[in-house]
Each structure stands twice: as C-alpha cells, then as structure tokens.
PDB file of N, CA and C in Angstrom:
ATOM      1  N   UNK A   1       0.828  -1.178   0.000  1.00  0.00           N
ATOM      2  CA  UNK A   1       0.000   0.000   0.000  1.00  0.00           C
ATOM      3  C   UNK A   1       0.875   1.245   0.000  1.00  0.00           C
ATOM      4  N   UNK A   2       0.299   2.436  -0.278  1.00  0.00           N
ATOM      5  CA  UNK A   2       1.174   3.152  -0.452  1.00  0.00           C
ATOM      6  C   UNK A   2       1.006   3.947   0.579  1.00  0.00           C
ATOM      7  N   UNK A   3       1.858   5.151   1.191  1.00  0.00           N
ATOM      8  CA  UNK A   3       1.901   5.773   2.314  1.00  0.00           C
ATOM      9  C   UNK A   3       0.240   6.638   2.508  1.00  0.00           C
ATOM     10  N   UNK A   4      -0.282   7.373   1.504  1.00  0.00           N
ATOM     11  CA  UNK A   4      -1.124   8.187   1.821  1.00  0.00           C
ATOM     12  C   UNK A   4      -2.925   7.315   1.787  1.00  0.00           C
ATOM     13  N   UNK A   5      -2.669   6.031   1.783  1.00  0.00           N
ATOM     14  CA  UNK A   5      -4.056   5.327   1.634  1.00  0.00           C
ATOM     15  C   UNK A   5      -4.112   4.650   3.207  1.00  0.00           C
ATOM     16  N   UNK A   6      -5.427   4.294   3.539  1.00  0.00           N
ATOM     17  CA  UNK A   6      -5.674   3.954   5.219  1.00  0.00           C
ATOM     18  C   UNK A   6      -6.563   2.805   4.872  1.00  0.00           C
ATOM     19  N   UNK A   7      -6.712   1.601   5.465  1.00  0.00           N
ATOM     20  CA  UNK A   7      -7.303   0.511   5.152  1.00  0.00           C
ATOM     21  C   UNK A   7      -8.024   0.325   6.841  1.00  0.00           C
ATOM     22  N   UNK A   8      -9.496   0.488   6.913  1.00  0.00           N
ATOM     23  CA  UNK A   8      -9.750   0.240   8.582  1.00  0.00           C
ATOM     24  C   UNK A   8     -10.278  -1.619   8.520  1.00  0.00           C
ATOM     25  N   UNK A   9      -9.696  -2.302   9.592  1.00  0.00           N
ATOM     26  CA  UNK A   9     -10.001  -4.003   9.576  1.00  0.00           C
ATOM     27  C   UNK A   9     -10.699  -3.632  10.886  1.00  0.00           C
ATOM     28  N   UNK A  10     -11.859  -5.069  10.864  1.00  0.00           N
ATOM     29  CA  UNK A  10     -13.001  -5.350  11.562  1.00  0.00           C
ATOM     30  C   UNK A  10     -12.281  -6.475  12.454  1.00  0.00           C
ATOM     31  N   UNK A  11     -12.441  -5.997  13.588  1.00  0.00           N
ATOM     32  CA  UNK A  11     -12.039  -7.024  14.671  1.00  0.00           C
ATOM     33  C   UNK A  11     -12.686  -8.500  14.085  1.00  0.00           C
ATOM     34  N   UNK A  12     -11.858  -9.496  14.003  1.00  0.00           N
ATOM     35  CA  UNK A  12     -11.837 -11.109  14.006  1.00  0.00           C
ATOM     36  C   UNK A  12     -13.143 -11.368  14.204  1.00  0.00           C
ATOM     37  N   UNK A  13     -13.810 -10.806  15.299  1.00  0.00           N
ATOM     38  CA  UNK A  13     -15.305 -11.704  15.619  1.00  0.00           C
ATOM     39  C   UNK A  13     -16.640 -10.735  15.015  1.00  0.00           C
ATOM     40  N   UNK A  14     -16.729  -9.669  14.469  1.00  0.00           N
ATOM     41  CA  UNK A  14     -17.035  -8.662  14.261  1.00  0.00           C
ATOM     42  C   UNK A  14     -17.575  -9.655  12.577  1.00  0.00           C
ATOM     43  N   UNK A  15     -19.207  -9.285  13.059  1.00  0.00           N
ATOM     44  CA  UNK A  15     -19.789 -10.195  11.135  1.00  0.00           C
ATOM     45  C   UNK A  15     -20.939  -8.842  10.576  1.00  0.00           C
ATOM     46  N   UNK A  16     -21.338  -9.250   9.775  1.00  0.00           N
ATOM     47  CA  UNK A  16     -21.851  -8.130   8.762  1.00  0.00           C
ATOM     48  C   UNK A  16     -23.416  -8.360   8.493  1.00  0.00           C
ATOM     49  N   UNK A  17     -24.698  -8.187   9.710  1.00  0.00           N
ATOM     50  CA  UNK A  17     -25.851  -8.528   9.519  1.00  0.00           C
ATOM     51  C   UNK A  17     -26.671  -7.961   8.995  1.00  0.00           C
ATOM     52  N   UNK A  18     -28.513  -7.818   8.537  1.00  0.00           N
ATOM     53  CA  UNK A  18     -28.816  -7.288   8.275  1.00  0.00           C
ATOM     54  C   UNK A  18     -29.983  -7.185   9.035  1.00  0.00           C
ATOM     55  N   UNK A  19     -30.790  -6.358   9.947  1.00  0.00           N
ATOM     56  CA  UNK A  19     -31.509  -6.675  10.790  1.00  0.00           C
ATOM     57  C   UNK A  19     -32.972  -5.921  10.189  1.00  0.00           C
ATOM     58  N   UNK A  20     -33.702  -6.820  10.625  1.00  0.00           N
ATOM     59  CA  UNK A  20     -34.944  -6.615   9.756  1.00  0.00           C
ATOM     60  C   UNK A  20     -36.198  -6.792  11.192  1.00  0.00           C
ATOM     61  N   UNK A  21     -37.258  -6.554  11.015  1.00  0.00           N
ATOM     62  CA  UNK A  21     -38.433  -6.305  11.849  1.00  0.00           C
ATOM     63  C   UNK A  21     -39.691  -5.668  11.585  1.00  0.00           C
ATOM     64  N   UNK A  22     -40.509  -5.836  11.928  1.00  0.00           N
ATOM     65  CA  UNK A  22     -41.880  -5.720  11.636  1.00  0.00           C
ATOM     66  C   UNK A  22     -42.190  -4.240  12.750  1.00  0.00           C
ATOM     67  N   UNK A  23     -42.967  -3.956  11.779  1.00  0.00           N
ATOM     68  CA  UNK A  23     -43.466  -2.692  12.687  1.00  0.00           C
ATOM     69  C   UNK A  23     -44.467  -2.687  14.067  1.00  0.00           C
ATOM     70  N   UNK A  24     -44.827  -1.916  14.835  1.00  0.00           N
ATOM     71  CA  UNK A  24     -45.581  -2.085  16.069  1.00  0.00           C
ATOM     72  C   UNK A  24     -47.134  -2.447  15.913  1.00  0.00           C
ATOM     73  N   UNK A  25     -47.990  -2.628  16.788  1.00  0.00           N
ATOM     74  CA  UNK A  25     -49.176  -2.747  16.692  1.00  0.00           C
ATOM     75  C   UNK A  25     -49.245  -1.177  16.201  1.00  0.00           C
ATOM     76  N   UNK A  26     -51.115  -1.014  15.687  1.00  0.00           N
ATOM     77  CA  UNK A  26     -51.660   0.028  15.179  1.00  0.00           C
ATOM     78  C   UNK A  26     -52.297   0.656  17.018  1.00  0.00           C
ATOM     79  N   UNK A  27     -52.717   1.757  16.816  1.00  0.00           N
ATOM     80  CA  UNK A  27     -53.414   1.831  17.940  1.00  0.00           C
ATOM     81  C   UNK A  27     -54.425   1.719  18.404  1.00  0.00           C
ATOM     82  N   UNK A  28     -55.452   1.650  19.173  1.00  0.00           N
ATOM     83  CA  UNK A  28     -56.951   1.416  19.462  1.00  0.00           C
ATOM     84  C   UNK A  28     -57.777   2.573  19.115  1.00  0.00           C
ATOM     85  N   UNK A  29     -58.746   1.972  18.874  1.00  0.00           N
ATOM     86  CA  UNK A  29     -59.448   2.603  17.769  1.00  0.00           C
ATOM     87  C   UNK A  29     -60.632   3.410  19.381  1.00  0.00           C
ATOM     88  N   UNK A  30     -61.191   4.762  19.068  1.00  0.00           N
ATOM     89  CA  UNK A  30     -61.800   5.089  19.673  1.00  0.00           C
ATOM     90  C   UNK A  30     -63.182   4.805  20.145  1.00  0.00           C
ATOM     91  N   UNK A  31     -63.572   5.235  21.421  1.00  0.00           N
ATOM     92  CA  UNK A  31     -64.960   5.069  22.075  1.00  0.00           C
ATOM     93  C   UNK A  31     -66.017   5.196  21.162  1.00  0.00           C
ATOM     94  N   UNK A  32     -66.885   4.436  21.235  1.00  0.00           N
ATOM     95  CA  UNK A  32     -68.127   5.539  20.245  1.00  0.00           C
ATOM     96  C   UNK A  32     -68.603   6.599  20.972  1.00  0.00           C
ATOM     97  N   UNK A  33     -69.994   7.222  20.614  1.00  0.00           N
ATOM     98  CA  UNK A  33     -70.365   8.343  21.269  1.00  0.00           C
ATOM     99  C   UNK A  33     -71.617   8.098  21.959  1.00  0.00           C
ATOM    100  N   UNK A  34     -72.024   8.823  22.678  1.00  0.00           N
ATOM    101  CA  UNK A  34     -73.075   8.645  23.810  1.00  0.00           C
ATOM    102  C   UNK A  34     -74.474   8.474  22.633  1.00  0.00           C
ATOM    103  N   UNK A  35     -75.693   8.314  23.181  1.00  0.00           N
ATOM    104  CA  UNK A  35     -77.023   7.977  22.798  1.00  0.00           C
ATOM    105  C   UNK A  35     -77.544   8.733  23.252  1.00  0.00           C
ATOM    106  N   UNK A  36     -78.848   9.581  23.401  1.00  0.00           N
ATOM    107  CA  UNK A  36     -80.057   9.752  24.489  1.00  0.00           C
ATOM    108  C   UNK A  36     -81.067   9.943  23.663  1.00  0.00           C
ATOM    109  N   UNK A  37     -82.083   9.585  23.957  1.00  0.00           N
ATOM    110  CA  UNK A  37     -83.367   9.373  23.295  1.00  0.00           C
ATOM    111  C   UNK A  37     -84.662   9.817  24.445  1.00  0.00           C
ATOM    112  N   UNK A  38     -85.390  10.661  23.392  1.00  0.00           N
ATOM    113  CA  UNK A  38     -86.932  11.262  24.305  1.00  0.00           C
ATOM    114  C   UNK A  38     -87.617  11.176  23.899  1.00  0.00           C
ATOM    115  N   UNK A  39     -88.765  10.774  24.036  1.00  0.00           N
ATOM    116  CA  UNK A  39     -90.218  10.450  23.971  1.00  0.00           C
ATOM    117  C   UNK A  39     -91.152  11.324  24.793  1.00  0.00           C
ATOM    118  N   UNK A  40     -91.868  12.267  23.535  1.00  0.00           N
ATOM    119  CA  UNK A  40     -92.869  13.078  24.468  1.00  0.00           C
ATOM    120  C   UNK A  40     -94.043  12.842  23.895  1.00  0.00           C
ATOM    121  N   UNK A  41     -94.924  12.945  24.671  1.00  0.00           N
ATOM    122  CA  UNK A  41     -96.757  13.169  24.290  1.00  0.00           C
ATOM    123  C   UNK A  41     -96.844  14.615  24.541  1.00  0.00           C
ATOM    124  N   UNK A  42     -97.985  14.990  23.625  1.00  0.00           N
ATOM    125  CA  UNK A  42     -98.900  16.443  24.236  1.00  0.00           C
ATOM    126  C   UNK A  42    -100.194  16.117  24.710  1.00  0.00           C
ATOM    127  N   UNK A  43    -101.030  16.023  25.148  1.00  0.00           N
ATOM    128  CA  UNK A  43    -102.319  16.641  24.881  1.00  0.00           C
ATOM    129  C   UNK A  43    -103.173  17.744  25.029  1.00  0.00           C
ATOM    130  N   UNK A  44    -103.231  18.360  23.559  1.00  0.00           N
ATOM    131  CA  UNK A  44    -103.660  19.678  23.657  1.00  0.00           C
ATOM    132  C   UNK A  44    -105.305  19.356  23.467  1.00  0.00           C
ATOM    133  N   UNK A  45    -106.084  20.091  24.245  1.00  0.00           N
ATOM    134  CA  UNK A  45    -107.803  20.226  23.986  1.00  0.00           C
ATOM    135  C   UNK A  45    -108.081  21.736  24.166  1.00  0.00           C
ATOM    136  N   UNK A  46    -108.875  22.094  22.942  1.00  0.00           N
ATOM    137  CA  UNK A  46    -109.582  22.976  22.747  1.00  0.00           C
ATOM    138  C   UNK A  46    -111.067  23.460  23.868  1.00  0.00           C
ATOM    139  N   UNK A  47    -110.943  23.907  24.611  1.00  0.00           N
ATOM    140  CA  UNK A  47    -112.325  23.511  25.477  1.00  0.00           C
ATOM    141  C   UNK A  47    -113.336  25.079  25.584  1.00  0.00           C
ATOM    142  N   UNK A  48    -114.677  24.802  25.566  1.00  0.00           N
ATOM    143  CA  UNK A  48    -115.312  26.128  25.425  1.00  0.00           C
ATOM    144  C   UNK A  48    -116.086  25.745  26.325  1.00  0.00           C
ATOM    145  N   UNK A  49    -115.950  27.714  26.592  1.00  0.00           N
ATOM    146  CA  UNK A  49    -116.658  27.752  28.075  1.00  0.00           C
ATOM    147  C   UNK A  49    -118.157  28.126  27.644  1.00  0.00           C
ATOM    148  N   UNK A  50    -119.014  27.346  28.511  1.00  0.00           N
ATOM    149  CA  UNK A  50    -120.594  26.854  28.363  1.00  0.00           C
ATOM    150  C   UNK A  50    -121.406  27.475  29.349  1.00  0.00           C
ATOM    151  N   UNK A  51    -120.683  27.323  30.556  1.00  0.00           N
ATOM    152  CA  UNK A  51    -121.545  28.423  31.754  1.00  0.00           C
ATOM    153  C   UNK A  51    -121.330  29.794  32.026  1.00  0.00           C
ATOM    154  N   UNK A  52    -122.019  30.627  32.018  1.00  0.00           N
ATOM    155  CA  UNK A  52    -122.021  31.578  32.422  1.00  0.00           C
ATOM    156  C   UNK A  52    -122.058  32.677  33.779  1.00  0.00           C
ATOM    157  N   UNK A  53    -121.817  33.516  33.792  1.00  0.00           N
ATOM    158  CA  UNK A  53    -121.711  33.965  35.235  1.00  0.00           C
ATOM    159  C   UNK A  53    -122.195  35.421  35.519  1.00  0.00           C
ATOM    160  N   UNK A  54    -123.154  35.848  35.871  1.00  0.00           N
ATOM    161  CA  UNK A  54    -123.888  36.878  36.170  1.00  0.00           C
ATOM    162  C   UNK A  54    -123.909  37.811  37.635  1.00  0.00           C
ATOM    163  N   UNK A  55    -123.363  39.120  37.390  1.00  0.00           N
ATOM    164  CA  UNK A  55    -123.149  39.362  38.920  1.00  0.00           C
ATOM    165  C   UNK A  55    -124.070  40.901  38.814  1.00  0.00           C
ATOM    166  N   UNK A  56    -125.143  40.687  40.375  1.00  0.00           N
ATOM    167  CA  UNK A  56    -126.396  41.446  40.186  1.00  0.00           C
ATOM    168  C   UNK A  56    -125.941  42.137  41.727  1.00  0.00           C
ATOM    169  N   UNK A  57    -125.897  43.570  41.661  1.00  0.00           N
ATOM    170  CA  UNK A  57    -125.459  44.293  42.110  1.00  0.00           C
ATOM    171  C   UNK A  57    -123.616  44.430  42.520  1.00  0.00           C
ATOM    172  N   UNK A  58    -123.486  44.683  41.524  1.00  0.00           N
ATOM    173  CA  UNK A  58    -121.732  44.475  41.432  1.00  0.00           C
ATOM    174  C   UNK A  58    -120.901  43.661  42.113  1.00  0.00           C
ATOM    175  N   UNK A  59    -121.051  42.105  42.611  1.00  0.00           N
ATOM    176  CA  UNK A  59    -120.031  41.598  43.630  1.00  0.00           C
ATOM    177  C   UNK A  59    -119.452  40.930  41.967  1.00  0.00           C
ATOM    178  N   UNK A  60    -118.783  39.802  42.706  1.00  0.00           N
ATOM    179  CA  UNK A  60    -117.837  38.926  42.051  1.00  0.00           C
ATOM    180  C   UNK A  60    -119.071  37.754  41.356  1.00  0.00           C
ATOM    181  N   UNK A  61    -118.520  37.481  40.399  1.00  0.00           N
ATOM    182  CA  UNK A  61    -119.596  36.106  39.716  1.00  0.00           C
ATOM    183  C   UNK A  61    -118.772  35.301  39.231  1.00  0.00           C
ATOM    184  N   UNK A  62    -118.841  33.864  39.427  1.00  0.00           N
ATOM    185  CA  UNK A  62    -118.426  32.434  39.349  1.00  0.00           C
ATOM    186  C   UNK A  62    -118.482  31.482  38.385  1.00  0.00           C
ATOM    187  N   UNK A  63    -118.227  31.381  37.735  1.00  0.00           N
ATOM    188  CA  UNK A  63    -118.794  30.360  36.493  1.00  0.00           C
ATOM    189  C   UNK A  63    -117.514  29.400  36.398  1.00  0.00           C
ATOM    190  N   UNK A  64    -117.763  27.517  36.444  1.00  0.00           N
ATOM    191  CA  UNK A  64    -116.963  26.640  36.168  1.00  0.00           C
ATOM    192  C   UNK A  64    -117.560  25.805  35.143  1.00  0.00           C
ATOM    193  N   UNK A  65    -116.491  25.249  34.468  1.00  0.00           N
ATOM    194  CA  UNK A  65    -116.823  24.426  33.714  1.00  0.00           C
ATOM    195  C   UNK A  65    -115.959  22.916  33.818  1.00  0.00           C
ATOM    196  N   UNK A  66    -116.429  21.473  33.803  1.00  0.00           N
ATOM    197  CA  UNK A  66    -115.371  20.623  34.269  1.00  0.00           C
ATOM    198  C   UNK A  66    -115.275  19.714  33.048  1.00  0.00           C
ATOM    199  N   UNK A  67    -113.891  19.925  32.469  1.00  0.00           N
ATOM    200  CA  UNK A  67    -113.405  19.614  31.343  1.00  0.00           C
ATOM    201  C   UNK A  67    -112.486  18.232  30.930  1.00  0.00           C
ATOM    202  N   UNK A  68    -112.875  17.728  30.426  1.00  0.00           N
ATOM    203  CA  UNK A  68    -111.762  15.797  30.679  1.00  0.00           C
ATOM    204  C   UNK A  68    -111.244  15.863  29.426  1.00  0.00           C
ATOM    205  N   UNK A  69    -110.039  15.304  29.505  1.00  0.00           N
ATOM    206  CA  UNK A  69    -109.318  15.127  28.468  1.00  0.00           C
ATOM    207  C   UNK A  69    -108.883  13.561  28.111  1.00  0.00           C
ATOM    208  N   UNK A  70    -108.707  13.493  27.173  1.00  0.00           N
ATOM    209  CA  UNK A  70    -108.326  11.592  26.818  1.00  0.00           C
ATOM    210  C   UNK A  70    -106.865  11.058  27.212  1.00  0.00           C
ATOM    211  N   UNK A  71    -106.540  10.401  27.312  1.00  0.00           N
ATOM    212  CA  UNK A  71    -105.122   9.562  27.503  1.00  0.00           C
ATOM    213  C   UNK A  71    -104.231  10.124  26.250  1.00  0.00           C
ATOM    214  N   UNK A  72    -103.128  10.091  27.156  1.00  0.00           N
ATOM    215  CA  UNK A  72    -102.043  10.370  25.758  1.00  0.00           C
ATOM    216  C   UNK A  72    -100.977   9.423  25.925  1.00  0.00           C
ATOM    217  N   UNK A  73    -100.681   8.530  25.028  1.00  0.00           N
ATOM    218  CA  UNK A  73     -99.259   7.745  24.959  1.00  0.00           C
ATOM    219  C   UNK A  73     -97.941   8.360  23.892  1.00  0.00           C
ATOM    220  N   UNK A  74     -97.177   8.079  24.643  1.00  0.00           N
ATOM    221  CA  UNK A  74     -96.069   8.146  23.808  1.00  0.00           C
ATOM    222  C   UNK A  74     -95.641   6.999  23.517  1.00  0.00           C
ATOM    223  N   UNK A  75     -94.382   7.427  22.175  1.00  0.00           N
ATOM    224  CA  UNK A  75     -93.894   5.817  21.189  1.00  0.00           C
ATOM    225  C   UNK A  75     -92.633   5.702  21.972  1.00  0.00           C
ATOM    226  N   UNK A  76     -92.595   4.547  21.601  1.00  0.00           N
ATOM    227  CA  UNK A  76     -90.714   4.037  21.760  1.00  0.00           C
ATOM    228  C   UNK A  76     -89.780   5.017  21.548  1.00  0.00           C
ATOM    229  N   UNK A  77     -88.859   5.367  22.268  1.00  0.00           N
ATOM    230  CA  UNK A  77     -87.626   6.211  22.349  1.00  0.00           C
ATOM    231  C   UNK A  77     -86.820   5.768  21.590  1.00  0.00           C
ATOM    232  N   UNK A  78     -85.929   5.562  20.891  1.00  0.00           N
ATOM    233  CA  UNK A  78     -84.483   4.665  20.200  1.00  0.00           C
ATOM    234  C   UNK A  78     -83.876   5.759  19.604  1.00  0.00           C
ATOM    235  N   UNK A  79     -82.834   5.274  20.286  1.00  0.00           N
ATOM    236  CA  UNK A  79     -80.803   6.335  19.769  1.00  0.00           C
ATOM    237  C   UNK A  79     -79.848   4.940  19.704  1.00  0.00           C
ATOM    238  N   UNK A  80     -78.806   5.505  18.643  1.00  0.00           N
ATOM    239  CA  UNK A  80     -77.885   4.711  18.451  1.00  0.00           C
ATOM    240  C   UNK A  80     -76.537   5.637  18.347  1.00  0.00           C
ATOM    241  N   UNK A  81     -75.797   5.307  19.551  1.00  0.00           N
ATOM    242  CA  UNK A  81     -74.526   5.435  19.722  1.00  0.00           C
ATOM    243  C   UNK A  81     -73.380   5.987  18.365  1.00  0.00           C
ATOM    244  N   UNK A  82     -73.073   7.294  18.756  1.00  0.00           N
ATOM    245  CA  UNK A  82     -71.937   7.162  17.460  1.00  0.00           C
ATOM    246  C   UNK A  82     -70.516   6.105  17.298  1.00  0.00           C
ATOM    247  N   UNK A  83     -70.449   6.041  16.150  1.00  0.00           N
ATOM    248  CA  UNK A  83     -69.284   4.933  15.763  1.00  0.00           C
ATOM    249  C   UNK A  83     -67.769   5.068  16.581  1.00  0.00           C
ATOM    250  N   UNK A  84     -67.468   4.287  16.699  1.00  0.00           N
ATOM    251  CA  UNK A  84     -66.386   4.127  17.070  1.00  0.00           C
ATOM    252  C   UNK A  84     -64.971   5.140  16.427  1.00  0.00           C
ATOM    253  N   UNK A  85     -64.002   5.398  16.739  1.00  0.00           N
ATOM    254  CA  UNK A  85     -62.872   6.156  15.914  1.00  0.00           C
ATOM    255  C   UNK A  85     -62.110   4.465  15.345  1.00  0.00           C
ATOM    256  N   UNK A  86     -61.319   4.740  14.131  1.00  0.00           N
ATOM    257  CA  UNK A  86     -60.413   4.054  13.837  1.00  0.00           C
ATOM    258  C   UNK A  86     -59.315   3.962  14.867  1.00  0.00           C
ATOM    259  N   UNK A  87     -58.608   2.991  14.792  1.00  0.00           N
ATOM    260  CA  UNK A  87     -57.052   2.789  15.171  1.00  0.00           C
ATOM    261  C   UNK A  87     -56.135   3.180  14.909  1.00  0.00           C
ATOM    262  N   UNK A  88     -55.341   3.632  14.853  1.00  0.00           N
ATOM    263  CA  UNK A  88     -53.752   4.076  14.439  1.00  0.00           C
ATOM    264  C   UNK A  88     -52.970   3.549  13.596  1.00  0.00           C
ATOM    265  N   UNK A  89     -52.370   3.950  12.885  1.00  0.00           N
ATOM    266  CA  UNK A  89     -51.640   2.968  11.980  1.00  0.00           C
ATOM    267  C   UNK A  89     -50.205   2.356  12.802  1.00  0.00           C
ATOM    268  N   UNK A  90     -49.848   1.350  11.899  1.00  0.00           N
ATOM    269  CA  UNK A  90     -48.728   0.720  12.877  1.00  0.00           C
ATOM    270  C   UNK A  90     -47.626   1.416  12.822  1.00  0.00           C
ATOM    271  N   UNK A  91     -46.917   0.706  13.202  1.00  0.00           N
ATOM    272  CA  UNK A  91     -45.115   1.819  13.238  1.00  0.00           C
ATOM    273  C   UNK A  91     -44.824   0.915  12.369  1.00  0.00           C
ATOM    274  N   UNK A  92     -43.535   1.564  11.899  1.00  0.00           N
ATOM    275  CA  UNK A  92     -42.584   0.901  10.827  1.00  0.00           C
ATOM    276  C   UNK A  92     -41.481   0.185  11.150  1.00  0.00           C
ATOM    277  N   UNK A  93     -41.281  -1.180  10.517  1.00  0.00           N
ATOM    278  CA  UNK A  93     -40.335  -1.979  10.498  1.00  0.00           C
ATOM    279  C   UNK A  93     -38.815  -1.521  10.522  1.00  0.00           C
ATOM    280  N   UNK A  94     -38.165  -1.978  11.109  1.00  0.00           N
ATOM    281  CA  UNK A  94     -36.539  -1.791  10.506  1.00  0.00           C
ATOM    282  C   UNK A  94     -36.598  -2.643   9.758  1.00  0.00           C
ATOM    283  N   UNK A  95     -35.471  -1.953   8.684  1.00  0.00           N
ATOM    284  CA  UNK A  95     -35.487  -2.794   7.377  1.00  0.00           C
ATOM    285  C   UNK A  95     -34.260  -1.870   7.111  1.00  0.00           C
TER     286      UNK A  95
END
C-alpha cells in the first residue's frame, strides 16, 4: 500500500448482519359516542266555556266548567350510539 491510503479491519469476531423487523401494533381505535333518546306526548284540547256567570249588584260572579281530556301515549324512544374512531396505523419496520 502506499503511504497516503488507510485501510480500517473489523475485529476477528465482528460479522456483517442485516436486521430486519416488523413494525408495532396500530393503535386502538376510539370510544363511540353517547345515545339519548326522548319520547314526548302532548295533549292539547280545545275547550269552550258553556256556563255563564252573572253578577247582580256588582259583587264577584263564578262560572266553572269541568273539562276531561283523553289519555295520551307516547312511542318508543331509540338512539344509536356514534361509531367508534379508527385505530392508528402501525409503526414501521426496521429494514
């Protein structure tokens, strides 16, 4: 060799691999989202007043009328939860 060239040697036990590996899990994918669901009835009635009330020498005058209304049901409530989030992507291999 000649004076101005440098040659570097690998210690005796010293070998030449290539290391390879798979990337990590992805990550967990998110919660879904909450639900709530309501169910209302109205019942509205129109009701007219029938008795009258007459007041003879100026006091106060009274008139009732007693008014019924029908049953009201309400339907089934139903919500469905928002979706879940995706997972994460995985990590990367050495290679």
């Amino acid at each position: 060799m000649f004076e101005d060239h440098h040659v570097e040697m690998l210690p005796a036990r010293t070998t030449m691999q290539t290391i390879t590996g798979t990337g990590g899990a992805g990550g967990a994918g998110g919660a879904g989202g909450p639900a709530a669901a309501v169910s209302l009835a109205v019942n509205v009635s129109t009701i007219v007043q029938t008795a009258t009330a007459v007041s003879i020498g100026g006091g106060d005058a009274l008139a009732s009328n007693a008014a019924a209304t029908g049953a009201v049901t309400a339907g089934d409530a139903t919500a469905a939860g928002g979706a879940g989030g995706a997972g994460g992507a995985g990590g990367g291999g050495i290679g």
